[in-house]
Every structure is written in C-alpha cells, then in structure tokens.
N, C-alpha and C. Protein backbone atom coordinates (compact mmCIF):
# COMPACT_ATOMS: atom_id res chain seq x y z
N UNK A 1 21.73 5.87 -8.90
CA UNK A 1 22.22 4.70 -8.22
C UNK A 1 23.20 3.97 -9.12
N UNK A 2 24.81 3.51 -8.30
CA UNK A 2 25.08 2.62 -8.95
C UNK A 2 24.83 1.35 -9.34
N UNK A 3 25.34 0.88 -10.85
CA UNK A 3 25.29 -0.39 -11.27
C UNK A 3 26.21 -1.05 -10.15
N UNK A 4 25.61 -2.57 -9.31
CA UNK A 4 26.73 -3.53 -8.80
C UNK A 4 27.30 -3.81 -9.42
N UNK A 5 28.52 -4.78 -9.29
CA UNK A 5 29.90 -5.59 -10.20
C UNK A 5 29.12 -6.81 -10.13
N UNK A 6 27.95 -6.77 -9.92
CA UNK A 6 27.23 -8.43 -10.72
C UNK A 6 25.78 -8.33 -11.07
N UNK A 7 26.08 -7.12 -11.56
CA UNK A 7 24.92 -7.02 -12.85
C UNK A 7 25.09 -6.05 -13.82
N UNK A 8 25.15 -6.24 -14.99
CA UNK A 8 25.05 -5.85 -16.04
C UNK A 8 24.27 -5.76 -17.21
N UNK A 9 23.35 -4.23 -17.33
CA UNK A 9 22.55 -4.27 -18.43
C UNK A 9 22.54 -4.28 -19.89
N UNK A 10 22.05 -5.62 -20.18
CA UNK A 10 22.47 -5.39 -21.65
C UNK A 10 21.50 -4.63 -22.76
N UNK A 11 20.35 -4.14 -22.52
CA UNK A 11 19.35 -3.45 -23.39
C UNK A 11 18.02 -3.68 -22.03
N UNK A 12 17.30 -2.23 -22.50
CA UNK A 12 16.28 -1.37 -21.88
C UNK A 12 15.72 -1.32 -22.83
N UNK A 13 13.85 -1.51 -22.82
CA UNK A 13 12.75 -1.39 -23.35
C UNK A 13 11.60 -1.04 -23.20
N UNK A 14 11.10 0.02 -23.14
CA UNK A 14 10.06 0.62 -22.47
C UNK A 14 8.75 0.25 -23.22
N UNK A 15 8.16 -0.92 -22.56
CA UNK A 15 6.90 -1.28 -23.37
C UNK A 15 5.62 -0.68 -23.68
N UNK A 16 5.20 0.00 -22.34
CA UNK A 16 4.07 0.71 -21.53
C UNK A 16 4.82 1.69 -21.44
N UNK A 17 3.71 3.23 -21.36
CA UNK A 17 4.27 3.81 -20.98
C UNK A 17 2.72 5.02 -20.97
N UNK A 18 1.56 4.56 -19.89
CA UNK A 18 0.54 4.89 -19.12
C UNK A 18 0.83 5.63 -17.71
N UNK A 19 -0.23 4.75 -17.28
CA UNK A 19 -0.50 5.07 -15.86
C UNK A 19 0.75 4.94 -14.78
N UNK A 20 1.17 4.16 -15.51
CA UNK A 20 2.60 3.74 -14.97
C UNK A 20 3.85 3.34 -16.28
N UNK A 21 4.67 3.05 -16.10
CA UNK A 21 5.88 2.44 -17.22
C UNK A 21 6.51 1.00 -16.93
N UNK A 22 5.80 -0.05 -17.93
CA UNK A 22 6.58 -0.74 -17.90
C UNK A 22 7.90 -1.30 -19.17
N UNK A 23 8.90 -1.93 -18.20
CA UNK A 23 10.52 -2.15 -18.72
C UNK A 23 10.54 -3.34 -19.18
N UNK A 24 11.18 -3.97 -20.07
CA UNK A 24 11.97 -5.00 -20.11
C UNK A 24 13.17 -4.87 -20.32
N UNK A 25 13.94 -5.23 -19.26
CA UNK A 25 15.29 -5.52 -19.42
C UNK A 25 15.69 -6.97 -19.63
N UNK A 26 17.03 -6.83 -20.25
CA UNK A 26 17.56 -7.94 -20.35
C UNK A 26 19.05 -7.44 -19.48
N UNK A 27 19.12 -8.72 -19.26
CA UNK A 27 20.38 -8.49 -18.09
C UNK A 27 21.44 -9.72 -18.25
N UNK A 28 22.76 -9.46 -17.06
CA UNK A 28 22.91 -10.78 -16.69
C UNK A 28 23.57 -10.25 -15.16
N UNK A 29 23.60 -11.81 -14.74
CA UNK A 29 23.73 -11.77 -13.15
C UNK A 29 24.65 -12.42 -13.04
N UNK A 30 25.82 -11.84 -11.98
CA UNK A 30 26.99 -13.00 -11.49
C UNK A 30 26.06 -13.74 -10.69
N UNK A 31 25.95 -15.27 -10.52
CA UNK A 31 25.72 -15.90 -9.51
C UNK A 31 26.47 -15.88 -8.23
N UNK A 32 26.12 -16.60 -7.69
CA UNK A 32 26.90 -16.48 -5.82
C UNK A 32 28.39 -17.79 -6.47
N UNK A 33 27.61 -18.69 -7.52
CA UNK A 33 29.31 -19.49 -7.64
C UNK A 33 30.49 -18.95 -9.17
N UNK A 34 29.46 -17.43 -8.74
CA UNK A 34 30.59 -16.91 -9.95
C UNK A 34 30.46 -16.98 -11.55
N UNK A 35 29.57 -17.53 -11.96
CA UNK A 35 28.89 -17.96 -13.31
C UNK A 35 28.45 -16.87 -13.27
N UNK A 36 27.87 -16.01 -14.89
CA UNK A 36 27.11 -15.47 -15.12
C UNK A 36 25.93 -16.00 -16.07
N UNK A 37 24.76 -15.47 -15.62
CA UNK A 37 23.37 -16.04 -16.08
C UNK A 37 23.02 -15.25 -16.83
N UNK A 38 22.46 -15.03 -18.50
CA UNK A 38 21.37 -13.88 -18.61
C UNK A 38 19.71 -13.91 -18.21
N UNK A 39 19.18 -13.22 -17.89
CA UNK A 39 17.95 -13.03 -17.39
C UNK A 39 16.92 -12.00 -18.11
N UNK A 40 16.06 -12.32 -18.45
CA UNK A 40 14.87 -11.28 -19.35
C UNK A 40 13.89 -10.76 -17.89
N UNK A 41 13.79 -9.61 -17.40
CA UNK A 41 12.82 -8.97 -16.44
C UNK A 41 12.35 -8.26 -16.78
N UNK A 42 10.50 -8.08 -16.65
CA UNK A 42 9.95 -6.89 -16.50
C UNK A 42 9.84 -5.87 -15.46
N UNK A 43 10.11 -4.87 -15.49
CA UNK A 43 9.92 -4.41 -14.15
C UNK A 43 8.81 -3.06 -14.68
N UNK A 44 7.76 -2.88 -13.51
CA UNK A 44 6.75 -1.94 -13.39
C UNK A 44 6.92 -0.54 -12.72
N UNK A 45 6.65 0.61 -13.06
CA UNK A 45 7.06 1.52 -11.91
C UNK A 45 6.11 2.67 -11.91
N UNK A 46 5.44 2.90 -10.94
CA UNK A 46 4.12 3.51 -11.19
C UNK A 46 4.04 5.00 -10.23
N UNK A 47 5.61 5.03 -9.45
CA UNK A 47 5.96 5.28 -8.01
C UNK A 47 5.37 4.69 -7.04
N UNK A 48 5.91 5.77 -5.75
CA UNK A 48 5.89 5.05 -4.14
C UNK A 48 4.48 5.46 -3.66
N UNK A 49 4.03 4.34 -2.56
CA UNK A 49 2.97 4.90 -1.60
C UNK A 49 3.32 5.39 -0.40
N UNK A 50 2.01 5.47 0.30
CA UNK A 50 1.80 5.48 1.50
C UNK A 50 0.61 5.13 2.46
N UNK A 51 0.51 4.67 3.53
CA UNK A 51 -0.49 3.84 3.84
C UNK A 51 -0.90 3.87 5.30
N UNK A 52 -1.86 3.95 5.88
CA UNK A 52 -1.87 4.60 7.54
C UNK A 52 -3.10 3.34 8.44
N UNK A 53 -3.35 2.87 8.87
CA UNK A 53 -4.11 2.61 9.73
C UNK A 53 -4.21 3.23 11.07
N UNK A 54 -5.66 3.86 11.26
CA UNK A 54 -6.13 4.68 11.69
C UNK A 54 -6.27 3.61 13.19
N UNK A 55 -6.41 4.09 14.67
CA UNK A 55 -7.07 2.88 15.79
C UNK A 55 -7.92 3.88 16.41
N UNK A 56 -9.24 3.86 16.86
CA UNK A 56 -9.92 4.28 18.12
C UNK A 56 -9.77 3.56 19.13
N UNK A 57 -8.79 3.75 20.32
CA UNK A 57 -8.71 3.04 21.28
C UNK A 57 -10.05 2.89 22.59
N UNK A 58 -10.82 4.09 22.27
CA UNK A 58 -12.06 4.61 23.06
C UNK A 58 -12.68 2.69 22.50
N UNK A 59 -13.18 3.09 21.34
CA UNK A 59 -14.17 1.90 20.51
C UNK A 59 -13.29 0.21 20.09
N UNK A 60 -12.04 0.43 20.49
CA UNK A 60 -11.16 -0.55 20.18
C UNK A 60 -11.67 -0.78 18.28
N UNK A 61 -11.66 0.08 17.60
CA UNK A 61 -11.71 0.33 15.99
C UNK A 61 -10.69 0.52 15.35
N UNK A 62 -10.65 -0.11 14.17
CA UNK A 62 -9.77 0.32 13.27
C UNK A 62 -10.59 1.17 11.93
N UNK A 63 -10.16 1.92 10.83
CA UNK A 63 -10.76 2.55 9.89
C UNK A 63 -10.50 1.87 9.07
N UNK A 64 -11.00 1.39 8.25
CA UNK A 64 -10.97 0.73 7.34
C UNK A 64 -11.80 1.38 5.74
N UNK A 65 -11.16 1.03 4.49
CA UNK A 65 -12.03 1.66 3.19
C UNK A 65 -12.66 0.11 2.60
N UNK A 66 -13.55 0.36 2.09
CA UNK A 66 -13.81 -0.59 0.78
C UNK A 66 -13.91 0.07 -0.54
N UNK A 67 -13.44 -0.28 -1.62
CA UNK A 67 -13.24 -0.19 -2.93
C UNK A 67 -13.30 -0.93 -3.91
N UNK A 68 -13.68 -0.72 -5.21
CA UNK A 68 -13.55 -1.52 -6.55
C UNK A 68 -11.87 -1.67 -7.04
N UNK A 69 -11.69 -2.69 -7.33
CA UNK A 69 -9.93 -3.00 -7.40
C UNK A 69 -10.08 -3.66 -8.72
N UNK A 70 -9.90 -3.50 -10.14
CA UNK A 70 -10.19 -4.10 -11.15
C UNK A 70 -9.42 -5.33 -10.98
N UNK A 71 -7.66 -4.91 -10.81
CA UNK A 71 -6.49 -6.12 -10.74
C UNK A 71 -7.33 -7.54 -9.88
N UNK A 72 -7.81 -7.18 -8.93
CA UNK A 72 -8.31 -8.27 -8.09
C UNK A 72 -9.16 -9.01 -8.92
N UNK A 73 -10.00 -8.01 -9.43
CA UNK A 73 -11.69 -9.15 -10.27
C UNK A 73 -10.68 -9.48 -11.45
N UNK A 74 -9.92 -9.17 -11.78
CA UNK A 74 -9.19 -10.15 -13.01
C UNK A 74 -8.31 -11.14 -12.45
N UNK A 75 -7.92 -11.23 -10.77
CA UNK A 75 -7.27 -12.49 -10.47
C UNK A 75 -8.68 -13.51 -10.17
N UNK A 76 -9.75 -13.12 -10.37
CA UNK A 76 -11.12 -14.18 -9.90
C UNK A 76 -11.67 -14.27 -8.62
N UNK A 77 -11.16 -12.87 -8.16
CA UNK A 77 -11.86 -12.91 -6.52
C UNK A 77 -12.69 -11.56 -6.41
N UNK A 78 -13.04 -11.17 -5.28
CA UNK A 78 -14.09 -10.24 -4.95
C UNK A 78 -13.44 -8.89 -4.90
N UNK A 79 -13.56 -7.98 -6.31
CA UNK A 79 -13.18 -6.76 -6.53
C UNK A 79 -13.13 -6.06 -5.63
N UNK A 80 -14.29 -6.19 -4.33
CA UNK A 80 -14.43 -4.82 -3.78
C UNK A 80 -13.79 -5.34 -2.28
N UNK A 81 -12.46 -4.82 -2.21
CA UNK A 81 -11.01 -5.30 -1.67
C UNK A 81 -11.31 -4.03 -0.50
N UNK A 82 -11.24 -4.42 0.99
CA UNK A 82 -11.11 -3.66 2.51
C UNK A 82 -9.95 -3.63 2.27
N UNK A 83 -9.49 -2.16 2.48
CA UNK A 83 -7.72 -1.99 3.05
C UNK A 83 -7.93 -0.56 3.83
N UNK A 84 -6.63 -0.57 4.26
CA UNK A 84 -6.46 0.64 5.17
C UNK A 84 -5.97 1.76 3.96
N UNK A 85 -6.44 3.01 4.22
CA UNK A 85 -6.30 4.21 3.55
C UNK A 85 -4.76 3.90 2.99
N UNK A 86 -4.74 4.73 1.75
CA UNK A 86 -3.29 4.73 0.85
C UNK A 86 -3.65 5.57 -0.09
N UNK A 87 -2.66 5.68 -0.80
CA UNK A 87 -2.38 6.86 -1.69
C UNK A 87 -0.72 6.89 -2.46
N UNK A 88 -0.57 6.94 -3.89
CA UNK A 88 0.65 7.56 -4.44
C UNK A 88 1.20 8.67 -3.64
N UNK A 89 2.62 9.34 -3.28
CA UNK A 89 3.17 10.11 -3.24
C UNK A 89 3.33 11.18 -4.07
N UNK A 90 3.03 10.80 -5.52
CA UNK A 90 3.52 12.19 -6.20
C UNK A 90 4.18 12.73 -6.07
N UNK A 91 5.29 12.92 -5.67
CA UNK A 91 6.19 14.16 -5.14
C UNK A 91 6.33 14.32 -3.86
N UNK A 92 4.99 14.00 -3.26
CA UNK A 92 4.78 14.49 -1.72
C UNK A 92 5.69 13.93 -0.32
N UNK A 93 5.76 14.47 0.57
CA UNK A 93 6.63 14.23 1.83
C UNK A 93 5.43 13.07 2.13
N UNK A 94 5.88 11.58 2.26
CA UNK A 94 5.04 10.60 2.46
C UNK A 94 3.90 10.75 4.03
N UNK A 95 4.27 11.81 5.14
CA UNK A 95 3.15 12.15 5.71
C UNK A 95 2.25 13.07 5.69
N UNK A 96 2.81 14.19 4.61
CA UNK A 96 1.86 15.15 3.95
C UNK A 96 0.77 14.50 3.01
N UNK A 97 1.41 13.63 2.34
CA UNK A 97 0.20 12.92 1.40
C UNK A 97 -0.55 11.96 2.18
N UNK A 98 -0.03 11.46 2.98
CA UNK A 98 -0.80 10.16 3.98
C UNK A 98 -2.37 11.46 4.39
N UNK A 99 -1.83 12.29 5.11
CA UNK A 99 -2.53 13.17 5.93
C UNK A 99 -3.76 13.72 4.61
N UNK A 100 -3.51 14.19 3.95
CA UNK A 100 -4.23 14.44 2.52
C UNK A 100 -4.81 13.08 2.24
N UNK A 101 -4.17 12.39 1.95
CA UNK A 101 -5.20 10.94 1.58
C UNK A 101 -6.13 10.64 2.74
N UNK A 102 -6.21 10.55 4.05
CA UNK A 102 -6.91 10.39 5.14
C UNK A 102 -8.12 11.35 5.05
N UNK A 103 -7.81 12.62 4.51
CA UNK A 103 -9.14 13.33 4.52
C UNK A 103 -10.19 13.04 3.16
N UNK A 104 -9.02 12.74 2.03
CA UNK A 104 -10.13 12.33 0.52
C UNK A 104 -11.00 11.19 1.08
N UNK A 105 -9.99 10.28 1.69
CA UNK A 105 -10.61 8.85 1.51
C UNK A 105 -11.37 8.49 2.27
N UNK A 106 -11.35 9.45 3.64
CA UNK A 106 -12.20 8.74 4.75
C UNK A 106 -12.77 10.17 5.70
N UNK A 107 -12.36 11.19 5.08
CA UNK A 107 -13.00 12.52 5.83
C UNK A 107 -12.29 13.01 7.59
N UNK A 108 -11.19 11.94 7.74
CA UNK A 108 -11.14 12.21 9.12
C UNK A 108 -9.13 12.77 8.92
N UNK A 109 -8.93 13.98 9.73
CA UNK A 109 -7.79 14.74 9.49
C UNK A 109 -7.23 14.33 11.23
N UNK A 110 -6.04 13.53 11.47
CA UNK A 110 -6.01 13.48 12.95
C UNK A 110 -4.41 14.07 12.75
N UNK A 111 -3.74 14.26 14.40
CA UNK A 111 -2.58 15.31 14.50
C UNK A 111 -1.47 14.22 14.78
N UNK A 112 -1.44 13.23 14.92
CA UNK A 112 -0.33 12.96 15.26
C UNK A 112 -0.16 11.41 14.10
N UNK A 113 0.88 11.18 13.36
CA UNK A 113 1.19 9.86 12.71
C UNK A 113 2.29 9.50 13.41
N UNK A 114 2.33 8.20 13.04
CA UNK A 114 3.84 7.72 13.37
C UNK A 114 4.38 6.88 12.31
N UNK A 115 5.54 7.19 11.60
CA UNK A 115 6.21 6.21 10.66
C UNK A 115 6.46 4.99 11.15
N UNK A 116 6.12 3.98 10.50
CA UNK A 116 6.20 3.02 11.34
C UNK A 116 7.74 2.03 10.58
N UNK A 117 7.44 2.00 9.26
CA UNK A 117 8.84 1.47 8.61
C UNK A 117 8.34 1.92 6.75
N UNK A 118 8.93 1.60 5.85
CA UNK A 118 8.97 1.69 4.04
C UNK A 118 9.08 -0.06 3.91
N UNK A 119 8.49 -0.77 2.73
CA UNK A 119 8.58 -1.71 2.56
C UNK A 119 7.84 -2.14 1.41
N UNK A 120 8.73 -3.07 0.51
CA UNK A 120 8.26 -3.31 -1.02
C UNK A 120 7.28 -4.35 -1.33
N UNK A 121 6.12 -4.25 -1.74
CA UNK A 121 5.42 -5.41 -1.68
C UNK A 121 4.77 -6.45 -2.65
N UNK A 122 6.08 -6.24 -3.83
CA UNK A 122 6.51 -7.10 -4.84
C UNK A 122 7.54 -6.79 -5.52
N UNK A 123 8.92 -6.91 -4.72
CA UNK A 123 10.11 -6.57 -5.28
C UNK A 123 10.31 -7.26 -6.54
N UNK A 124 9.54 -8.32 -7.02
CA UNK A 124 9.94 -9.25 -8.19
C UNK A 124 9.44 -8.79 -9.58
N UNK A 125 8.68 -7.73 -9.52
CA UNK A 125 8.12 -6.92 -10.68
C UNK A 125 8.06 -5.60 -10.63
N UNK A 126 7.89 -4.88 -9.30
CA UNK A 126 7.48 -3.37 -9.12
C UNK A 126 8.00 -2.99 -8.01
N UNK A 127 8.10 -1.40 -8.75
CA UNK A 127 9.63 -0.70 -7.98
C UNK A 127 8.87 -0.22 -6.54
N UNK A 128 7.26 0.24 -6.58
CA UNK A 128 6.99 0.97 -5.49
C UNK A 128 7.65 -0.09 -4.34
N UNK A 129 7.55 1.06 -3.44
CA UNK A 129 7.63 1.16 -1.92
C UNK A 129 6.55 1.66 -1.04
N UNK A 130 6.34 1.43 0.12
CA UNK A 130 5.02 2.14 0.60
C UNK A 130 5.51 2.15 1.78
N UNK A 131 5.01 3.52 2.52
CA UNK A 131 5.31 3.68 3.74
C UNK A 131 4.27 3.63 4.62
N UNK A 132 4.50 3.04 5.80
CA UNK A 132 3.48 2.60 6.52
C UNK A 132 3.49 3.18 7.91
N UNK A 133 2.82 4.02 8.16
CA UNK A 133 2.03 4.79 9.20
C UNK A 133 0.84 4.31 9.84
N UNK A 134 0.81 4.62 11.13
CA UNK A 134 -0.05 4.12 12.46
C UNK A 134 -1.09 6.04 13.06
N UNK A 135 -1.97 5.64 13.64
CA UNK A 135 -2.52 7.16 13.79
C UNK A 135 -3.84 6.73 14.85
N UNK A 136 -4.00 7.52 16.06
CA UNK A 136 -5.49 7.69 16.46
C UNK A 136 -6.00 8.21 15.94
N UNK A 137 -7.65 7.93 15.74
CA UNK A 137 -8.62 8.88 15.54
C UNK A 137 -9.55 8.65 16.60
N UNK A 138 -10.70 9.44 16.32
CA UNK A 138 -11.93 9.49 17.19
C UNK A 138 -12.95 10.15 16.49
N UNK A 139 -14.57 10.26 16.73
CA UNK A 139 -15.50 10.51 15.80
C UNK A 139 -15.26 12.05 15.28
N UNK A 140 -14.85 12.47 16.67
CA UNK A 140 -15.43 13.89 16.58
C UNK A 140 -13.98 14.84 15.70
N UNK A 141 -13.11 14.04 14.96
CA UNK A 141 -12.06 14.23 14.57
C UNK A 141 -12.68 14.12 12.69
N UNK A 142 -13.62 14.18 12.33
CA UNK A 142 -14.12 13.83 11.30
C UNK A 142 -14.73 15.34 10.72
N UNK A 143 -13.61 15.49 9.31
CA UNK A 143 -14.05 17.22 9.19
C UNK A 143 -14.23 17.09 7.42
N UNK A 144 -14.84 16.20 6.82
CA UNK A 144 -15.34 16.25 5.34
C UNK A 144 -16.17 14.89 5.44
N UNK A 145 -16.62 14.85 4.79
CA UNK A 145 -17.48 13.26 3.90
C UNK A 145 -16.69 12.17 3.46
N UNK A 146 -15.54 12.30 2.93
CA UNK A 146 -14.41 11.50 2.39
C UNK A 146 -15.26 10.60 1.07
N UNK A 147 -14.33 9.41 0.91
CA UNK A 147 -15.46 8.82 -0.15
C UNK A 147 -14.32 8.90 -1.92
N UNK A 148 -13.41 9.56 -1.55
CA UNK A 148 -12.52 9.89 -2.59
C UNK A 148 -12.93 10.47 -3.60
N UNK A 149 -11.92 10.47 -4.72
CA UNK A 149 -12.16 11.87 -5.14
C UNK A 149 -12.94 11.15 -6.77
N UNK A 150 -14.34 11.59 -7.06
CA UNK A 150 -15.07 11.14 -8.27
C UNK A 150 -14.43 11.51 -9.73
N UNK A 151 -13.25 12.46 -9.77
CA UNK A 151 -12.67 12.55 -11.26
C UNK A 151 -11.54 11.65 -11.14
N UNK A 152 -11.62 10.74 -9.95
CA UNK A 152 -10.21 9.87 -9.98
C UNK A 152 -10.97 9.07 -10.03
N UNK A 153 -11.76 8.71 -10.51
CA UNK A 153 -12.59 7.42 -10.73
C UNK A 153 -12.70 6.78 -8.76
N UNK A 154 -12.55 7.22 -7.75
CA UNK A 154 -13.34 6.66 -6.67
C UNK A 154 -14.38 6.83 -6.33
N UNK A 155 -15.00 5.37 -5.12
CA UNK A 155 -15.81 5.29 -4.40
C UNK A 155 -16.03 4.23 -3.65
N UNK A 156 -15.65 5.24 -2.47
CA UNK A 156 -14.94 4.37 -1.75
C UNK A 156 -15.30 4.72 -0.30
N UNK A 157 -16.05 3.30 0.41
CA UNK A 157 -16.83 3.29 1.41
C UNK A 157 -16.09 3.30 2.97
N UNK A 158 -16.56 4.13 4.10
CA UNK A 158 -15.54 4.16 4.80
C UNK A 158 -16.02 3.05 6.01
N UNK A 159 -15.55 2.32 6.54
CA UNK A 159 -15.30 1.12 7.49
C UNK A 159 -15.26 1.89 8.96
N UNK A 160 -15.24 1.37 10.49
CA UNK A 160 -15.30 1.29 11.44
C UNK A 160 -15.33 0.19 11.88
N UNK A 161 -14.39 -0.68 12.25
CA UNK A 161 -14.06 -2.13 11.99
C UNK A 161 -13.65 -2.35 13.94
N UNK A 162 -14.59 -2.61 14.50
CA UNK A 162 -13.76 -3.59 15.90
C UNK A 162 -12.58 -4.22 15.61
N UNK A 163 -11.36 -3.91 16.24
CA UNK A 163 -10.23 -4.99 16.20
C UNK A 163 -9.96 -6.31 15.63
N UNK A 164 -11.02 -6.77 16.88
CA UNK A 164 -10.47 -8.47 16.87
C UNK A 164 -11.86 -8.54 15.84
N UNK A 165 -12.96 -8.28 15.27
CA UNK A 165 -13.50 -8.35 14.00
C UNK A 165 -12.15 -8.52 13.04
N UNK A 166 -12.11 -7.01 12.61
CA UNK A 166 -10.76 -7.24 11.76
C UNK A 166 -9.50 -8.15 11.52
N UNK A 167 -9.12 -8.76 12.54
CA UNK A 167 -8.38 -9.75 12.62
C UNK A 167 -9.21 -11.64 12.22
N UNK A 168 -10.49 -11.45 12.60
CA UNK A 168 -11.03 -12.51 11.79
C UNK A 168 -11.50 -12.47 11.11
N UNK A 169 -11.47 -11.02 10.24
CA UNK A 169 -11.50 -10.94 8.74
C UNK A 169 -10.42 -11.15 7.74
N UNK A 170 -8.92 -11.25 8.48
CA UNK A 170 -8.15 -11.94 7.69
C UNK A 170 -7.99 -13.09 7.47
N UNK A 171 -8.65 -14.23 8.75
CA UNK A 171 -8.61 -15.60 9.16
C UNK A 171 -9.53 -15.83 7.90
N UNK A 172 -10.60 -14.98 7.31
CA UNK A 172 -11.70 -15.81 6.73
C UNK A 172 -11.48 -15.41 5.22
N UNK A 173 -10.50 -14.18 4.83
CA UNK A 173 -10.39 -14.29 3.75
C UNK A 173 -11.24 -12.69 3.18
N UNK A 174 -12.13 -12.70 4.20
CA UNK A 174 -12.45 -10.96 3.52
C UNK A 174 -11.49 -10.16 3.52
N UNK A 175 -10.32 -9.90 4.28
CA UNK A 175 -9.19 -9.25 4.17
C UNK A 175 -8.50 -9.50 3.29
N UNK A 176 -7.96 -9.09 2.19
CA UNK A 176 -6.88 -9.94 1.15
C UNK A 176 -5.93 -8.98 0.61
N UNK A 177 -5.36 -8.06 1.38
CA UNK A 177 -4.85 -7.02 1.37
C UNK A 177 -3.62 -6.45 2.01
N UNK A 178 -2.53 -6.92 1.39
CA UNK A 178 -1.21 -7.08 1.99
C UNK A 178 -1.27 -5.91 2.91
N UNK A 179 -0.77 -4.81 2.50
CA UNK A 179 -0.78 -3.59 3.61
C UNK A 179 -1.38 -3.85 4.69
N UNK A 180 -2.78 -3.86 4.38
CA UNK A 180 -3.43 -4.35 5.47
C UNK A 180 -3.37 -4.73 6.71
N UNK A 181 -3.10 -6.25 6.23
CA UNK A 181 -2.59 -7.57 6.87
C UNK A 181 -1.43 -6.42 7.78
N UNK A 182 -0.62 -6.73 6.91
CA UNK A 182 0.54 -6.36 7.67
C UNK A 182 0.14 -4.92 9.06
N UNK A 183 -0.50 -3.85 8.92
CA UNK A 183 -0.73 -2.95 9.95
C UNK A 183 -1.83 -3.53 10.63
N UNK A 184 -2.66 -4.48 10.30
CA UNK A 184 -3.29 -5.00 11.67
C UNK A 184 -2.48 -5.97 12.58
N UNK A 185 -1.85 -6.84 11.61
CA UNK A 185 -1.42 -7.46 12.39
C UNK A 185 -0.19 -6.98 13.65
N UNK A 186 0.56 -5.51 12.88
CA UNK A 186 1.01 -4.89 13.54
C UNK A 186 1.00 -4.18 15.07
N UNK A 187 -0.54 -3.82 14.68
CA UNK A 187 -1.44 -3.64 15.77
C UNK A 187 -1.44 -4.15 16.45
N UNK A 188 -2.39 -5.29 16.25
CA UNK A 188 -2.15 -6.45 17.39
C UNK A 188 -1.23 -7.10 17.98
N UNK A 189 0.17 -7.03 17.50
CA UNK A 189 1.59 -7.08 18.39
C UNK A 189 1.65 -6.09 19.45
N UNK A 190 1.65 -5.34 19.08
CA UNK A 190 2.01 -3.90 19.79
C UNK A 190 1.13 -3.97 20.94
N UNK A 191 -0.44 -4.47 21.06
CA UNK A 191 -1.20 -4.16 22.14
C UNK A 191 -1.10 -5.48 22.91
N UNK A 192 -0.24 -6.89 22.36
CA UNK A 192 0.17 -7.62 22.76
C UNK A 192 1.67 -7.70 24.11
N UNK A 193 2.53 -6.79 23.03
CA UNK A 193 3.66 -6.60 23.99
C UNK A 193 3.42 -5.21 24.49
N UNK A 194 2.70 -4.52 24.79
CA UNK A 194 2.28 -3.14 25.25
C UNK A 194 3.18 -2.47 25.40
C-alpha cells in the first residue's frame, strides 16, 4: 500500500513481537488546514477475523459461546464474555475458516453463510478487520461436541439463546461484545424490515 501525501513516516519500532506485533511509529500528519503535526502511535496487529451468528428460525435462537477473555477481567468486568463464534483467519478464505471455527467452537457445520460486510473494531490501535457472516442452523445440523480446541487453551460453552432474550442481554449488560452487538442487532433489523 501506498504512503498518502499527508503522512509521513519518520521511524518504525517493533516493541512486541508475540502473539501478535506491536509498532510504534512516529509520524507526522498534514492537517485538513495544511499544518503538519508529529504524532507518536502504537499500532497492534495480530491479523484479521471472522465472525458468524448462527439463527434457528424454527426456535427463534441465536448460538451463542461463552468464554474466559483475560483482556476483559483486566478491564474489571466479568471475564467470561457471550459472543457469537469467531476465529483468526490465518491465511484462510474468511468463510472456510468461519465454517471450521463453527464446528471447533460450537460442533454445528451448516451449508449456507452469507457475508454480510468486513469492519474494524478499533481502528485507533489495531489493524484487524473481521468479517461478519449470518447462517441458519437447526439441532439436527450438529456433527461434533465443539467446546474448542484444549491445546489452544479453550473452553468454551455453547449457548442457545431466544432472540429477544438476547437482545435484553445487551440492554442489561451481559452482552459486552462488540461483534456481537452488532450481528444481533443486525438481526433484529432485518426481521424488522423483512
């Protein structure tokens, strides 16, 4: 990718360099009145996701996981964070891995996804992107245990969540889970404007 004509890097620093890599750059920015600013940023990059909410329209359900989230119990809230299935890409065609993550995480393999849009969900520090996919299931569509995978350090409980439950689980705060949020609430547009 090119550099724009209003930014310019002045030194790259690779602080981290784990599970993910983090940068500090130093920069500077043309402003919009033409000034240039310098700016010190970290930026994180761990790669892209992908992310699916599952619906039983039979049971009006959504699938839902629960998990241990360390980042969370170090912001002072309740580690074990409900979200809809996800997964890194690795390499992978983001509905090949969705489809693979759906069977680690929750045992259920269904045939049809739909991309729904890609979208960053902290452009101000980290590069991922996550793509966000929609999918039926039904019981009898359930062909492993799921539960994720124990040398990746998971365990991870699988949900059957009524709709409008789910939706006043974001009102109350058990939901705290951007992706989430965002594909239920998605949901519930969609069966709104049908």
């Amino acid at each position: 990718m090119s550099t724009p004509d209003y930014l310019k890097v002045s030194d790259s620093e690779v602080l981290s360099n784990s599970w993910g890599t983090l940068t500090r750059h130093r920069i500077e920015y043309r402003r919009r009145d033409g000034d240039w600013q310098e700016q010190v940023r970290e930026v994180y990059e761990k790669g892209h996701g992908a992310t699916c909410l599952l619906y039983d329209p039979e049971r009006n359900c959504v699938l839902l996981t629960r998990q241990f989230r360390l980042p969370v119990w170090a912001a002072g809230r309740n580690p074990m964070l409900i979200e809809a299935p996800a997964g890194l890409l690795e390499g992978a065609h983001p509905e090949d891995r969705m489809r693979a993550e759906l069977i680690e995480e929750t045992g259920f393999e269904v045939s049809d996804l739909e991309h729904l849009f890609d979208a960053f969900s902290s452009p101000g520090s980290v590069t991922e992107y996550v793509a966000f996919f929609r999918g039926t299931y039904h019981l009898k569509d359930k062909v492993a245990e799921g539960g994720g995978k124990e040398t990746e350090g998971e365990d991870i409980e699988v949900m059957h969540v009524p709709l409008d439950q789910a939706l006043e689980m974001i009102r109350s705060g058990e939901i705290m889970d951007a992706k989430t949020i965002i594909l239920l609430q998605e949901l519930a547009l969609r069966r709104l404007t049908g």
